[in-house]
C-alpha atoms as a PDB file:
ATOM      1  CA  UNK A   1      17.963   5.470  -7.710  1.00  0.00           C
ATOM      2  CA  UNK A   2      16.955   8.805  -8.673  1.00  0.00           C
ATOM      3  CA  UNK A   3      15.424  11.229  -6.247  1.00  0.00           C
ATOM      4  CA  UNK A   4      12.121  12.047  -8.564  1.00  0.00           C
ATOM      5  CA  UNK A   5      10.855   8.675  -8.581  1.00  0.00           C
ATOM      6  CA  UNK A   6       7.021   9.056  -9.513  1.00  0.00           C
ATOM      7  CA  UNK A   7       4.606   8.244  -6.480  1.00  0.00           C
ATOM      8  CA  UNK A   8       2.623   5.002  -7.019  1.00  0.00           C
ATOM      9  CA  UNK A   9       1.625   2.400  -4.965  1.00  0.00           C
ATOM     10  CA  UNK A  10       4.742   0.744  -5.564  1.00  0.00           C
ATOM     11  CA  UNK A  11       6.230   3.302  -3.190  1.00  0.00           C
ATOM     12  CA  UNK A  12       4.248   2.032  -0.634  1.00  0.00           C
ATOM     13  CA  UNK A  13       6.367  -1.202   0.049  1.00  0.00           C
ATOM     14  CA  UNK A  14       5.907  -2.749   4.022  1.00  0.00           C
ATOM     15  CA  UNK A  15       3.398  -0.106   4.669  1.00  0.00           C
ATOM     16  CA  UNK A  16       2.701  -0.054   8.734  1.00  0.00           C
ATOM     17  CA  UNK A  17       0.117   0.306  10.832  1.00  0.00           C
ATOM     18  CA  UNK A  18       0.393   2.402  14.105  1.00  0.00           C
ATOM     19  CA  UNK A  19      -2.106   3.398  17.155  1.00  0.00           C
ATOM     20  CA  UNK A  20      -2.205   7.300  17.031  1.00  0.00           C
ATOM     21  CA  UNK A  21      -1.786   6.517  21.153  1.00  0.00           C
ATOM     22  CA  UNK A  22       1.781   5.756  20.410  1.00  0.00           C
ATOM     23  CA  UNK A  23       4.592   8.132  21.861  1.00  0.00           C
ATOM     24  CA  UNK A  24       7.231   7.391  19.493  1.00  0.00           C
ATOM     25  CA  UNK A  25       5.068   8.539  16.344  1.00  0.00           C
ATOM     26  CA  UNK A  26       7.737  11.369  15.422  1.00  0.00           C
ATOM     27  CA  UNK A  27      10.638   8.710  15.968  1.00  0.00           C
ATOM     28  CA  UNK A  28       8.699   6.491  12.984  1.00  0.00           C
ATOM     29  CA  UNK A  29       7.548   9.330  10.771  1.00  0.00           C
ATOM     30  CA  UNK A  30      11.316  11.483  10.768  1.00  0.00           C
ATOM     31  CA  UNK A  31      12.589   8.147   9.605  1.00  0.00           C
ATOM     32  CA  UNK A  32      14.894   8.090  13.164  1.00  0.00           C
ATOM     33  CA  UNK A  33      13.010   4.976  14.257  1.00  0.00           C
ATOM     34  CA  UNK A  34      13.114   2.986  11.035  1.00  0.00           C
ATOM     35  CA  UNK A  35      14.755   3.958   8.612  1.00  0.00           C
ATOM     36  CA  UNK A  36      13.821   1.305   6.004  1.00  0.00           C
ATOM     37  CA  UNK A  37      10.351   1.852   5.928  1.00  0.00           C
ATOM     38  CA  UNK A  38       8.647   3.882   3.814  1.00  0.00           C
ATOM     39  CA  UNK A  39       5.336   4.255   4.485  1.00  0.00           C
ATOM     40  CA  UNK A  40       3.112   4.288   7.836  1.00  0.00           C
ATOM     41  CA  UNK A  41      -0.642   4.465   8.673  1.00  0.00           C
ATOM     42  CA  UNK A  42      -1.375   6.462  12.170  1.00  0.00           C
ATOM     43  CA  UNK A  43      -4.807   4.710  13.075  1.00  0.00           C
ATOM     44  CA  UNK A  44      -7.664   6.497  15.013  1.00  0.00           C
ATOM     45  CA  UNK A  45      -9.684   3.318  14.248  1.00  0.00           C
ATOM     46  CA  UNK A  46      -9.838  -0.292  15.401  1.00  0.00           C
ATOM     47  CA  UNK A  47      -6.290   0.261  16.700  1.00  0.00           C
ATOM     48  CA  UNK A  48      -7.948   2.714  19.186  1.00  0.00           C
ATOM     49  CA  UNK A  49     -10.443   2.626  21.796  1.00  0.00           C
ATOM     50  CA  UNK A  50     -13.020   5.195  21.795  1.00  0.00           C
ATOM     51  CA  UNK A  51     -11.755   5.778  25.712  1.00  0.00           C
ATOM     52  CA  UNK A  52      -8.451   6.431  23.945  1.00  0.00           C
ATOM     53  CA  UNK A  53      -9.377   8.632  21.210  1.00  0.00           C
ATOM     54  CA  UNK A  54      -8.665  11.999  23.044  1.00  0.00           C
ATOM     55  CA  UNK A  55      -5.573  11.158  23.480  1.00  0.00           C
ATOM     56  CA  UNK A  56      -4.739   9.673  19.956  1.00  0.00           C
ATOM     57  CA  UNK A  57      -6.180  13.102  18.253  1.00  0.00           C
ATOM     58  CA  UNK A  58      -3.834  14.643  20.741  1.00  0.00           C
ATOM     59  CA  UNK A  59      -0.728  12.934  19.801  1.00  0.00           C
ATOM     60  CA  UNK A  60      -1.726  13.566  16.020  1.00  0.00           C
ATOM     61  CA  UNK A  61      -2.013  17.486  16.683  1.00  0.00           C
ATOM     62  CA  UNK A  62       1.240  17.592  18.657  1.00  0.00           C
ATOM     63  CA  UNK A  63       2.890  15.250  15.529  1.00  0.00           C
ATOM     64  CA  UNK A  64       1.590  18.460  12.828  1.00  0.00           C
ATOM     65  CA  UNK A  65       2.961  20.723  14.998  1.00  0.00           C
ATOM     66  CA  UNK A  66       6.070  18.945  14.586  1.00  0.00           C
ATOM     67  CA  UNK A  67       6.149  18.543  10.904  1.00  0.00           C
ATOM     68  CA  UNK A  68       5.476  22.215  10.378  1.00  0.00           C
ATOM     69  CA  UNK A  69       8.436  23.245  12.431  1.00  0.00           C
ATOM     70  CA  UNK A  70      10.973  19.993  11.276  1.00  0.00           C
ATOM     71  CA  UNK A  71       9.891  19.128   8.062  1.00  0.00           C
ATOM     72  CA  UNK A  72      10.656  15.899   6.804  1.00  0.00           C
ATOM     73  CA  UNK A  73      14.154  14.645   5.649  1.00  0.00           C
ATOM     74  CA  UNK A  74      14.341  12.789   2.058  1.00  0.00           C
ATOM     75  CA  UNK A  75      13.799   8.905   2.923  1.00  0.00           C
ATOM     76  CA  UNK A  76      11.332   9.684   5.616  1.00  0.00           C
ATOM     77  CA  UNK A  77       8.337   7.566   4.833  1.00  0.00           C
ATOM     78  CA  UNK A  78       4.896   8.893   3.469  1.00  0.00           C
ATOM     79  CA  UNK A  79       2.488   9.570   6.323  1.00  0.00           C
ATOM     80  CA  UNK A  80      -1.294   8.627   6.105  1.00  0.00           C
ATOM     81  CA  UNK A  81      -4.007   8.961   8.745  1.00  0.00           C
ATOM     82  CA  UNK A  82      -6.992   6.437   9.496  1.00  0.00           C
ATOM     83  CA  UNK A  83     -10.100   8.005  10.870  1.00  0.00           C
ATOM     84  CA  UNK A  84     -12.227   6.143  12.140  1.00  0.00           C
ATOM     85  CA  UNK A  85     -15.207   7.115   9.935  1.00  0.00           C
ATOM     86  CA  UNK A  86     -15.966   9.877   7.608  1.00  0.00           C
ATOM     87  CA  UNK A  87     -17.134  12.486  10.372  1.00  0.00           C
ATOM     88  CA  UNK A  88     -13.872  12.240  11.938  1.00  0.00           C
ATOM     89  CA  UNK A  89     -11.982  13.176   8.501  1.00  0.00           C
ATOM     90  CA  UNK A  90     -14.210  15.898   8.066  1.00  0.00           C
ATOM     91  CA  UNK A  91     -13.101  17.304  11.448  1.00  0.00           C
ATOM     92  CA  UNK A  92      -9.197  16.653  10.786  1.00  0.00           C
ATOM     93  CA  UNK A  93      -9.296  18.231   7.526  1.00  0.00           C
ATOM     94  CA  UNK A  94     -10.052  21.273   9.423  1.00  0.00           C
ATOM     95  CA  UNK A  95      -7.286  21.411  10.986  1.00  0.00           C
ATOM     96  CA  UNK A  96      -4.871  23.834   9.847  1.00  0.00           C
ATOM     97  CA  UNK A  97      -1.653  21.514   9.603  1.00  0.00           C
ATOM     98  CA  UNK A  98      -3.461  18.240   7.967  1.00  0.00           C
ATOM     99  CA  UNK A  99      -1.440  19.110   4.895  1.00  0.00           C
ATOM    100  CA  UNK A 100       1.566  18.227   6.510  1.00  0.00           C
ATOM    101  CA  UNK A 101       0.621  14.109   6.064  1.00  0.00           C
ATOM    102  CA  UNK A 102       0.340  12.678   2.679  1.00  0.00           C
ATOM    103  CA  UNK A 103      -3.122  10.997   2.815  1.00  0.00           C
ATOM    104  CA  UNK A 104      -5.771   9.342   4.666  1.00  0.00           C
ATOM    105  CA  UNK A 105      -6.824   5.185   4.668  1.00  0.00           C
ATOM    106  CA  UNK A 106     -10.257   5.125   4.426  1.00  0.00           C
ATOM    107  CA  UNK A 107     -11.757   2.233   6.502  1.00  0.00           C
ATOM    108  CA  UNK A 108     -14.989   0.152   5.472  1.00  0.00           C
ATOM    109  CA  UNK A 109     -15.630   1.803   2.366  1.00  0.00           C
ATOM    110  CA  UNK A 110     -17.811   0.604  -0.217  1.00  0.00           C
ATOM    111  CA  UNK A 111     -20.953   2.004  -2.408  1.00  0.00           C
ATOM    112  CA  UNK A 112     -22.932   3.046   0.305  1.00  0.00           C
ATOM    113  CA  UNK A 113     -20.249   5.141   1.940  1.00  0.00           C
ATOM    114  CA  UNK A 114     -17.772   5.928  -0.582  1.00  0.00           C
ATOM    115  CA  UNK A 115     -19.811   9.967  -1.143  1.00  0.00           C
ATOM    116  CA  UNK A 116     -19.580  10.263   2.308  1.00  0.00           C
ATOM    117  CA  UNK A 117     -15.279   9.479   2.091  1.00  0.00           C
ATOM    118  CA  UNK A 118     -14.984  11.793  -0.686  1.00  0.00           C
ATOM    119  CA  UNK A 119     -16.811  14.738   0.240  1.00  0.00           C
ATOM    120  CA  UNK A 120     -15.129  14.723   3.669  1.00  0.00           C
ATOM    121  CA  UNK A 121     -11.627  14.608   2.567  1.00  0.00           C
ATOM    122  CA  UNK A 122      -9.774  17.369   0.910  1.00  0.00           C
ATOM    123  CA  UNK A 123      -9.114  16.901  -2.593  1.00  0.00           C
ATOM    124  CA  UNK A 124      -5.262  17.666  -1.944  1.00  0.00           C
ATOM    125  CA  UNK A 125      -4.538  14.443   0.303  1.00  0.00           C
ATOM    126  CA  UNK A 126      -4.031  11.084  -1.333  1.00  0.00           C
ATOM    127  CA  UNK A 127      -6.502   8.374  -0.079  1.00  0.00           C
ATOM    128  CA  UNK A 128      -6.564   4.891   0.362  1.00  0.00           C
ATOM    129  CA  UNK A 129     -10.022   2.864   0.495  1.00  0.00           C
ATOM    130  CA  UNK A 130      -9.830  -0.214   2.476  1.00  0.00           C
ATOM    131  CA  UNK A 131     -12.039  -3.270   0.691  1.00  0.00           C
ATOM    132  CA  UNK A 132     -12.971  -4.837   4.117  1.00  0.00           C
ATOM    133  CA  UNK A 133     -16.998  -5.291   4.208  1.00  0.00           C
ATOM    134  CA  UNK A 134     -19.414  -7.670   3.431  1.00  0.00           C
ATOM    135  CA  UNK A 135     -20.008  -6.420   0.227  1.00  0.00           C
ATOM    136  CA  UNK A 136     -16.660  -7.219  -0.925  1.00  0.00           C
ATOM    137  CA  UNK A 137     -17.803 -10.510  -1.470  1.00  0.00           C
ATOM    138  CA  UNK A 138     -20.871  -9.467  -4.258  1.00  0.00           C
ATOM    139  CA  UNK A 139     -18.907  -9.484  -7.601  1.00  0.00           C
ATOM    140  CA  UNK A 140     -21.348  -7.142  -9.073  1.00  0.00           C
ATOM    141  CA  UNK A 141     -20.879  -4.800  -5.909  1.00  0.00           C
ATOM    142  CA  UNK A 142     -17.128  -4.601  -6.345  1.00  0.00           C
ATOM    143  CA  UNK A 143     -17.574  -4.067 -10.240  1.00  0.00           C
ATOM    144  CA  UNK A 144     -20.198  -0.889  -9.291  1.00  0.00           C
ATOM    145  CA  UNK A 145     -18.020   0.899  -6.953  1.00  0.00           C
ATOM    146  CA  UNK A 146     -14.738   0.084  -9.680  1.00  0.00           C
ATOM    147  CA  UNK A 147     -17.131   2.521 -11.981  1.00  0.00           C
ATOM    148  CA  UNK A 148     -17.788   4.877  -9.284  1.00  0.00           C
ATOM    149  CA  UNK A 149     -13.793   5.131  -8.252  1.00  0.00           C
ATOM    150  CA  UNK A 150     -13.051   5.683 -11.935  1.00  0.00           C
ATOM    151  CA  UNK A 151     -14.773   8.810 -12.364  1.00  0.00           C
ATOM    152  CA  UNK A 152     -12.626  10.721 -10.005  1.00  0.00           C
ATOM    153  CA  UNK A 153      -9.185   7.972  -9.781  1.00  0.00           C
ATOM    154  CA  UNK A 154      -6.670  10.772  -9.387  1.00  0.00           C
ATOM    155  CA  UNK A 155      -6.556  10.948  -5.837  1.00  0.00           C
ATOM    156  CA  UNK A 156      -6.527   7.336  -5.522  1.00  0.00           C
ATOM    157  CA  UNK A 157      -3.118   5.893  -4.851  1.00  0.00           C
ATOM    158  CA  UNK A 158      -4.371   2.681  -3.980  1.00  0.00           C
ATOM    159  CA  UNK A 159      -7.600   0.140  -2.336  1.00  0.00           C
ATOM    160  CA  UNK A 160      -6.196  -1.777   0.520  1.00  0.00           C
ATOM    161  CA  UNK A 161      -7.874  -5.320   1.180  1.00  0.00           C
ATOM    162  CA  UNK A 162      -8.587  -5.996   4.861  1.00  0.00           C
ATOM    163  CA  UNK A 163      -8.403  -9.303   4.972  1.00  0.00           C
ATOM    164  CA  UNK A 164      -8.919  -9.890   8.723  1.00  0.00           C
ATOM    165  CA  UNK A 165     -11.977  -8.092   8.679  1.00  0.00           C
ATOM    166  CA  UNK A 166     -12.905  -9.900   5.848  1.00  0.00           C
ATOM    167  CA  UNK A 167     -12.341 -13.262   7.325  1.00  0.00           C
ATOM    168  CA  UNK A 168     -14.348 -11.572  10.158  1.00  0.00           C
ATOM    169  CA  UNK A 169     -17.275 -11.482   7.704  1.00  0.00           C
ATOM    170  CA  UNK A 170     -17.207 -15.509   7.719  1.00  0.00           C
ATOM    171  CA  UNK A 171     -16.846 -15.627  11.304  1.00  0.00           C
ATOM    172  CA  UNK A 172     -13.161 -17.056  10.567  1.00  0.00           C
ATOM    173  CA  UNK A 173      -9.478 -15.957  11.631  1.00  0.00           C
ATOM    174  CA  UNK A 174      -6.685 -16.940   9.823  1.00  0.00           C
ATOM    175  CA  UNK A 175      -4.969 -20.005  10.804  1.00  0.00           C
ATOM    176  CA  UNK A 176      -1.496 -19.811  12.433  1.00  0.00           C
ATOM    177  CA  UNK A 177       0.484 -22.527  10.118  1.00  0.00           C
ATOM    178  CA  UNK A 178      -1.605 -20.900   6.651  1.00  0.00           C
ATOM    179  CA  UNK A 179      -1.039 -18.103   4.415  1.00  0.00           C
ATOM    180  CA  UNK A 180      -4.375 -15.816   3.785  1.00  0.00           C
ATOM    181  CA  UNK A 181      -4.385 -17.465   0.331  1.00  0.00           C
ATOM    182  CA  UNK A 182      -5.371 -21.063   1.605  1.00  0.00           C
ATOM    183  CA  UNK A 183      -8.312 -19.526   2.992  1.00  0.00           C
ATOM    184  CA  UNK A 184     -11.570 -18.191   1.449  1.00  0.00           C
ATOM    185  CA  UNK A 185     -10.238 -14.561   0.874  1.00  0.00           C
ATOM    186  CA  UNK A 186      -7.420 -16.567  -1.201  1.00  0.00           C
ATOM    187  CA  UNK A 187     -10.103 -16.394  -3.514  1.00  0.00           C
ATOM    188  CA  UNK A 188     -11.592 -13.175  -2.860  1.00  0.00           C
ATOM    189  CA  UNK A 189      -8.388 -11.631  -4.045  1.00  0.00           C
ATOM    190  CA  UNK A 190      -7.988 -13.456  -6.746  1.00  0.00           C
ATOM    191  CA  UNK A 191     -11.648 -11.928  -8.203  1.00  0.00           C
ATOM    192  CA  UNK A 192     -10.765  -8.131  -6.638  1.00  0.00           C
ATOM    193  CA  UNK A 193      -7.455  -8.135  -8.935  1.00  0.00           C
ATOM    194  CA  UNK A 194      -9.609  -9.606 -12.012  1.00  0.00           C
ATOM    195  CA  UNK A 195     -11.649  -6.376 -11.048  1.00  0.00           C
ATOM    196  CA  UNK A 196      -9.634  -3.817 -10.423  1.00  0.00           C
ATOM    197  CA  UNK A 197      -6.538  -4.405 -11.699  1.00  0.00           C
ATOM    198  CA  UNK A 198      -7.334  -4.201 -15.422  1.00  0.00           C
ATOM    199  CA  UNK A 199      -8.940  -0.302 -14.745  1.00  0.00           C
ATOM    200  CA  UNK A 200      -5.332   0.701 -13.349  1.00  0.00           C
ATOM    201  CA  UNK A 201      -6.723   0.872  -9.982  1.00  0.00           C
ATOM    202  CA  UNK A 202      -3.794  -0.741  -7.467  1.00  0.00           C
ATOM    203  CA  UNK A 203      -4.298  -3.129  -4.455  1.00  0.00           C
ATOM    204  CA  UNK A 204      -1.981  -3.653  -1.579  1.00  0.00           C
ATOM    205  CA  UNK A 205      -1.819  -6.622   0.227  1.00  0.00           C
ATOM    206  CA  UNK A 206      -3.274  -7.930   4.012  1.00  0.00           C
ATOM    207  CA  UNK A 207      -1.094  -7.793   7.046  1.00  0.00           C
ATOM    208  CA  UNK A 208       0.053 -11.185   8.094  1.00  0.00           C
ATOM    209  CA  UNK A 209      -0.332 -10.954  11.812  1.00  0.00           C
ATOM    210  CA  UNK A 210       2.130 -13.690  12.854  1.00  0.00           C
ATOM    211  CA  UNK A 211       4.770 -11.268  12.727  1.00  0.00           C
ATOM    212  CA  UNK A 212       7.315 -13.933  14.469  1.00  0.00           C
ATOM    213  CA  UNK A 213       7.158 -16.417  11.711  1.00  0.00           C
ATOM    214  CA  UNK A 214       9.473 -15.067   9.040  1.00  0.00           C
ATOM    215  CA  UNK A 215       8.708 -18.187   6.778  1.00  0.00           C
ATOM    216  CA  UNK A 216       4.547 -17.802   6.923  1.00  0.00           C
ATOM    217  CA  UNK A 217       5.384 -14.083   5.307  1.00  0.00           C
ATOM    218  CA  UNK A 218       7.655 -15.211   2.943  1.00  0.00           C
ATOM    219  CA  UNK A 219       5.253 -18.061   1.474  1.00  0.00           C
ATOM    220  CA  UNK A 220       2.684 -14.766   1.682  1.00  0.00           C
ATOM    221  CA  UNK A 221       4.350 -12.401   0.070  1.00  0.00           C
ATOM    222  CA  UNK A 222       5.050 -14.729  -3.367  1.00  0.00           C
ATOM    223  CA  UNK A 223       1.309 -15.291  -3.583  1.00  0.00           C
ATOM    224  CA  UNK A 224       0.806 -11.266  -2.940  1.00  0.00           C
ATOM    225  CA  UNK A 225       3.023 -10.890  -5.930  1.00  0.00           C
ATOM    226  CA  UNK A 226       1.608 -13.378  -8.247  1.00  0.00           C
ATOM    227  CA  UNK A 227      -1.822 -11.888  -7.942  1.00  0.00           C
ATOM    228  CA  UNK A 228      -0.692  -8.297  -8.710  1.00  0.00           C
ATOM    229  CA  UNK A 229      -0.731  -6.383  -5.304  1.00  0.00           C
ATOM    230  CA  UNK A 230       1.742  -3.814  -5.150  1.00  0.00           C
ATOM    231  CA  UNK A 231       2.569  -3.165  -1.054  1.00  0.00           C
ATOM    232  CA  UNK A 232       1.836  -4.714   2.055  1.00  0.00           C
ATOM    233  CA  UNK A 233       0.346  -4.050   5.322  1.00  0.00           C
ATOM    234  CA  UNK A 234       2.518  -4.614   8.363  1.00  0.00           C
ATOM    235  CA  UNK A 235       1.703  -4.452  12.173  1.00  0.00           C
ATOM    236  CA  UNK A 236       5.352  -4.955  13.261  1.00  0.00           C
ATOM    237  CA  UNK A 237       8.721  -3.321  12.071  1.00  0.00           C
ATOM    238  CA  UNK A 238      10.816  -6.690  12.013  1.00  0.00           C
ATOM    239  CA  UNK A 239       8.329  -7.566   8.584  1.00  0.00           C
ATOM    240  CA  UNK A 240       9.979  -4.074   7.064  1.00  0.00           C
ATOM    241  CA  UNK A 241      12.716  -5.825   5.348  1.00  0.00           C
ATOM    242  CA  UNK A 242      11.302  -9.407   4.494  1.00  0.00           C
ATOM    243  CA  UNK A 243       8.374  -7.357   2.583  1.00  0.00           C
ATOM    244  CA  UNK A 244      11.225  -5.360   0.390  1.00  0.00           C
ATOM    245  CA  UNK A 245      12.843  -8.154  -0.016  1.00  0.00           C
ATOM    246  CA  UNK A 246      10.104 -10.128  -1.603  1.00  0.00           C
ATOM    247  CA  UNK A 247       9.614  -6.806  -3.759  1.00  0.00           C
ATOM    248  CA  UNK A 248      13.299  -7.357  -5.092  1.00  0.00           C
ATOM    249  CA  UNK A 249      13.497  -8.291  -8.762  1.00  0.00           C
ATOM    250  CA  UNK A 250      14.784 -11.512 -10.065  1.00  0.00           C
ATOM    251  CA  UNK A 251      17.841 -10.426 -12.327  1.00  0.00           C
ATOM    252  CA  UNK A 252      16.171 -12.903 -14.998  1.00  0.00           C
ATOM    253  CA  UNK A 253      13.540 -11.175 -14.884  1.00  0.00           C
ATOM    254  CA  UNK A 254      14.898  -7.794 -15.000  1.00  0.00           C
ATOM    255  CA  UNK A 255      17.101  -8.466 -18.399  1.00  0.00           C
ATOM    256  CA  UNK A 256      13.865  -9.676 -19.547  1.00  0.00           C
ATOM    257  CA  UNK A 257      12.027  -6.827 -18.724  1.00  0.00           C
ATOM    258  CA  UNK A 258      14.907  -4.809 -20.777  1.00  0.00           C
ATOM    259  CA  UNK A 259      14.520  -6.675 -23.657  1.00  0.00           C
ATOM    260  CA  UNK A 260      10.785  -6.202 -23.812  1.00  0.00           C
ATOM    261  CA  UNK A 261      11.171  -2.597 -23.641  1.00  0.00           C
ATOM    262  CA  UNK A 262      14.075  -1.588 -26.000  1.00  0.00           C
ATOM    263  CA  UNK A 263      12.473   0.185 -28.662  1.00  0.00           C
ATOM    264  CA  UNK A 264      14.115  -1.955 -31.399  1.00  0.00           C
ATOM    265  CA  UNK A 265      12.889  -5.382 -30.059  1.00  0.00           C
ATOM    266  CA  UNK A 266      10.985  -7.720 -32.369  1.00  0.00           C
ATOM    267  CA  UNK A 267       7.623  -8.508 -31.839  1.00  0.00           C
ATOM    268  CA  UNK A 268       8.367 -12.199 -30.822  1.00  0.00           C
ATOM    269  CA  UNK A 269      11.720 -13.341 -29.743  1.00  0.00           C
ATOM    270  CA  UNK A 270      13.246 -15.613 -27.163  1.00  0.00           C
ATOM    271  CA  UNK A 271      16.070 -15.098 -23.968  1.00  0.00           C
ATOM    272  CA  UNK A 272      17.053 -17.485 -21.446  1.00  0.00           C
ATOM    273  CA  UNK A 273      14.749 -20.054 -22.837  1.00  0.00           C
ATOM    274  CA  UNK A 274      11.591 -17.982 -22.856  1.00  0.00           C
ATOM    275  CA  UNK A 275       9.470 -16.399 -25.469  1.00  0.00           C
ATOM    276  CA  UNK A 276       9.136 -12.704 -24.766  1.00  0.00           C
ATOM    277  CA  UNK A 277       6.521 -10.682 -26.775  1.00  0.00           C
ATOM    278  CA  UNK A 278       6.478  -6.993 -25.523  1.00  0.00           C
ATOM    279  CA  UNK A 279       2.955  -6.458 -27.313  1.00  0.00           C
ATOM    280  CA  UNK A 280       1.893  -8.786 -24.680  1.00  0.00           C
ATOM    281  CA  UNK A 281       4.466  -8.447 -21.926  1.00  0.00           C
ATOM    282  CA  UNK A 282       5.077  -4.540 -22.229  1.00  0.00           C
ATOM    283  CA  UNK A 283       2.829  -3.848 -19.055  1.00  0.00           C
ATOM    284  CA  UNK A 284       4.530  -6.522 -16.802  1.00  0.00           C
ATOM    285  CA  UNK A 285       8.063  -5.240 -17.661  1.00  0.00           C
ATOM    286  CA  UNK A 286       7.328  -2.159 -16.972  1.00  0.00           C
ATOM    287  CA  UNK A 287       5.903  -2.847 -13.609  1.00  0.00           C
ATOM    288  CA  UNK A 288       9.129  -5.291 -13.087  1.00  0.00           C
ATOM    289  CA  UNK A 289      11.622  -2.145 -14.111  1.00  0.00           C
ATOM    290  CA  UNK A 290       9.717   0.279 -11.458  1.00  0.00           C
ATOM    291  CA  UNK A 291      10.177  -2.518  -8.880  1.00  0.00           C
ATOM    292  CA  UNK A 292      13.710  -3.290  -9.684  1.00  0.00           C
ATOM    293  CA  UNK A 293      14.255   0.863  -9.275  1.00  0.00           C
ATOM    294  CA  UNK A 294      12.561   0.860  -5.881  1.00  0.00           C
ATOM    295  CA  UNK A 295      13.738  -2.151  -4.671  1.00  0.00           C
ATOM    296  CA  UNK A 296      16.861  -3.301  -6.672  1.00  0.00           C
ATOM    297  CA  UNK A 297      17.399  -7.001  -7.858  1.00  0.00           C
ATOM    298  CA  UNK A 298      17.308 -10.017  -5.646  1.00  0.00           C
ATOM    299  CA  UNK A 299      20.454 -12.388  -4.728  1.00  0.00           C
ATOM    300  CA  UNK A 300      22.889  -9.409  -5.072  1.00  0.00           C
ATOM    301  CA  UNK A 301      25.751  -8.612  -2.627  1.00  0.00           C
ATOM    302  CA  UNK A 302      24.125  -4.815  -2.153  1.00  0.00           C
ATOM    303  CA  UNK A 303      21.838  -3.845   0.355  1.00  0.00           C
ATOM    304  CA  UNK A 304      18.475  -3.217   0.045  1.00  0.00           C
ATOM    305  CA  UNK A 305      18.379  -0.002  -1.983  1.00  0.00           C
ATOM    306  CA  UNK A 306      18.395   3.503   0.068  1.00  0.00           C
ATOM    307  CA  UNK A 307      15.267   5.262   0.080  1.00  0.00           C
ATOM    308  CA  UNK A 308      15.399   8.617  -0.976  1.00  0.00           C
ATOM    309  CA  UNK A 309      11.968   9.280  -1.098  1.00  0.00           C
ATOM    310  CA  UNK A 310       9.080   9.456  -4.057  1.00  0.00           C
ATOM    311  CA  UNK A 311       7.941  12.524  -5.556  1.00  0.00           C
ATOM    312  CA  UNK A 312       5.147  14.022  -3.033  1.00  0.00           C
ATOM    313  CA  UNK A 313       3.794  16.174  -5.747  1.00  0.00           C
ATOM    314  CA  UNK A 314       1.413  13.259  -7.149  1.00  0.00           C
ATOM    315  CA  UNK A 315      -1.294  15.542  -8.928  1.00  0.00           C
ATOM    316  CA  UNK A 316       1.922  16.371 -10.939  1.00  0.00           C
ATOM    317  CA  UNK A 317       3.369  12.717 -11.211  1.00  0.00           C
END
């Protein structure tokens, strides 16, 4: 896999979440810790207590310091912070050494606090809207702040859908022997990706917090897929490689997604019993052939593939 893979949220893959009151955050982020995953979130939000938050901003500081002085090694995974509101990024963007993480999650954000995100976080850092309030449930809500996000979509790499806080809108939690799609926000993400999707905004995928039960995430992830999201969140590191797995590309699939996109293909034909029509199928196999680059193809002997690293220069990507 070449080196100068562009930066979408593809990249992303098991993306996960860590307290910035953790004292192994420079294990995770040099890529020591885990070297599979490639992409974290340091939280200063729910993960936090405001008792705590001292010491979380703290740890953060100490962790730029770090960077600065050890920069990162190719296959370390992109870094993003979570503030807790927009005050708070504001404040870090101050800081001299913020440029040495890739972007910021932005938590709660809708219409009536989506100005107050953007104006507080330097145009140079990626961000990463979370879809996690009430409003996510209005139709007409979610189609008004699509509009709003299109005006400036550079900097977005991707919205992330919260879906415990959104089952926390309906007074629910999810239950332990269902995936998130047998429950109302099933849904719910069904209408976000009829939404967004189309506009070329991505969305990533809710954590599934039983992180023991391997076969819950694996039902999960196939219905992530099938509705378009391109990562997912993860609260615990044995989920890394079950989530890149999923991401894997069915060899079928991938000869398909060949065919599609050779330049001399007809405009209707047929392979492995399937009719293939790259006027129609173009943007699928292109998304398939950027998956199978990232993640290689599924039910080969090979490993999972190394990560070198996207292309951090995304304003250039």
């Amino acid at each position: 896999m070449s080196a100068s893979l562009p930066l979408t949220a593809l990249s992303l893959g098991a993306t996960l979440y860590m307290p910035a009151t953790r004292t192994d955050l420079w294990d995770a982020v040099s890529g020591s810790k885990y070297p599979a995953l490639r992409s974290l979130v340091i939280c200063l939000e729910d993960a936090v207590a405001e008792s705590d938050l001292p010491q979380g901003l703290a740890h953060l500081q100490q962790l730029l310091h770090r960077l600065a002085t050890c920069p990162r090694q190719p296959g370390a995974p992109l870094i993003f912070v979570r503030p807790r509101h927009p005050r708070m990024a504001a404040q870090l963007c101050e800081w001299p050494l913020i440029h040495q993480i890739d972007g910021m999650v932005l938590p709660k954000f809708d219409a009536s606090t989506e100005q107050s995100w953007r104006r507080s976080v330097l145009p140079e850092l990626l961000i990463m809207p979370t879809l996690e309030s009430a409003s996510v449930f209005d139709p007409g809500a979610m189609r008004d702040l699509r509009d709003r996000l299109l005006e400036q979509p550079a900097q977005i790499l991707a919205l992330r859908i919260g879906g415990n806080d959104l089952l926390a809108c309906l007074g629910l939690r999810r239950p332990r022997q269902f995936t998130l799609y047998q429950t109302p926000i099933g849904p719910l993400i069904a209408q976000l990706a009829g939404i967004f999707l189309p506009s070329g905004l991505a969305l990533t995928a809710p954590v599934c917090e039983y992180f023991q039960d391997s076969a819950l995430l694996e039902q999960e992830l196939v219905q992530d897929l099938l509705h378009g999201l391109s990562a997912k969140t993860i609260i615990h590191p044995c989920q890394i490689d079950t989530v890149h797995r999923a991401l894997q590309v069915d060899p079928l699939d991938h000869a398909a997604a060949q065919a599609i996109l050779r330049p001399t293909a007809d405009a209707v034909f047929q392979q492995q019993g399937a009719m293939l029509e790259p006027a129609t199928h173009r943007a699928w196999a292109q998304r398939v052939v950027a998956r199978a680059a990232m993640y290689g193809l599924a039910g080969t002997e090979d490993q999972l593939i190394a990560w070198p690293g996207p292309s951090r220069s995304w304003q250039e990507a």
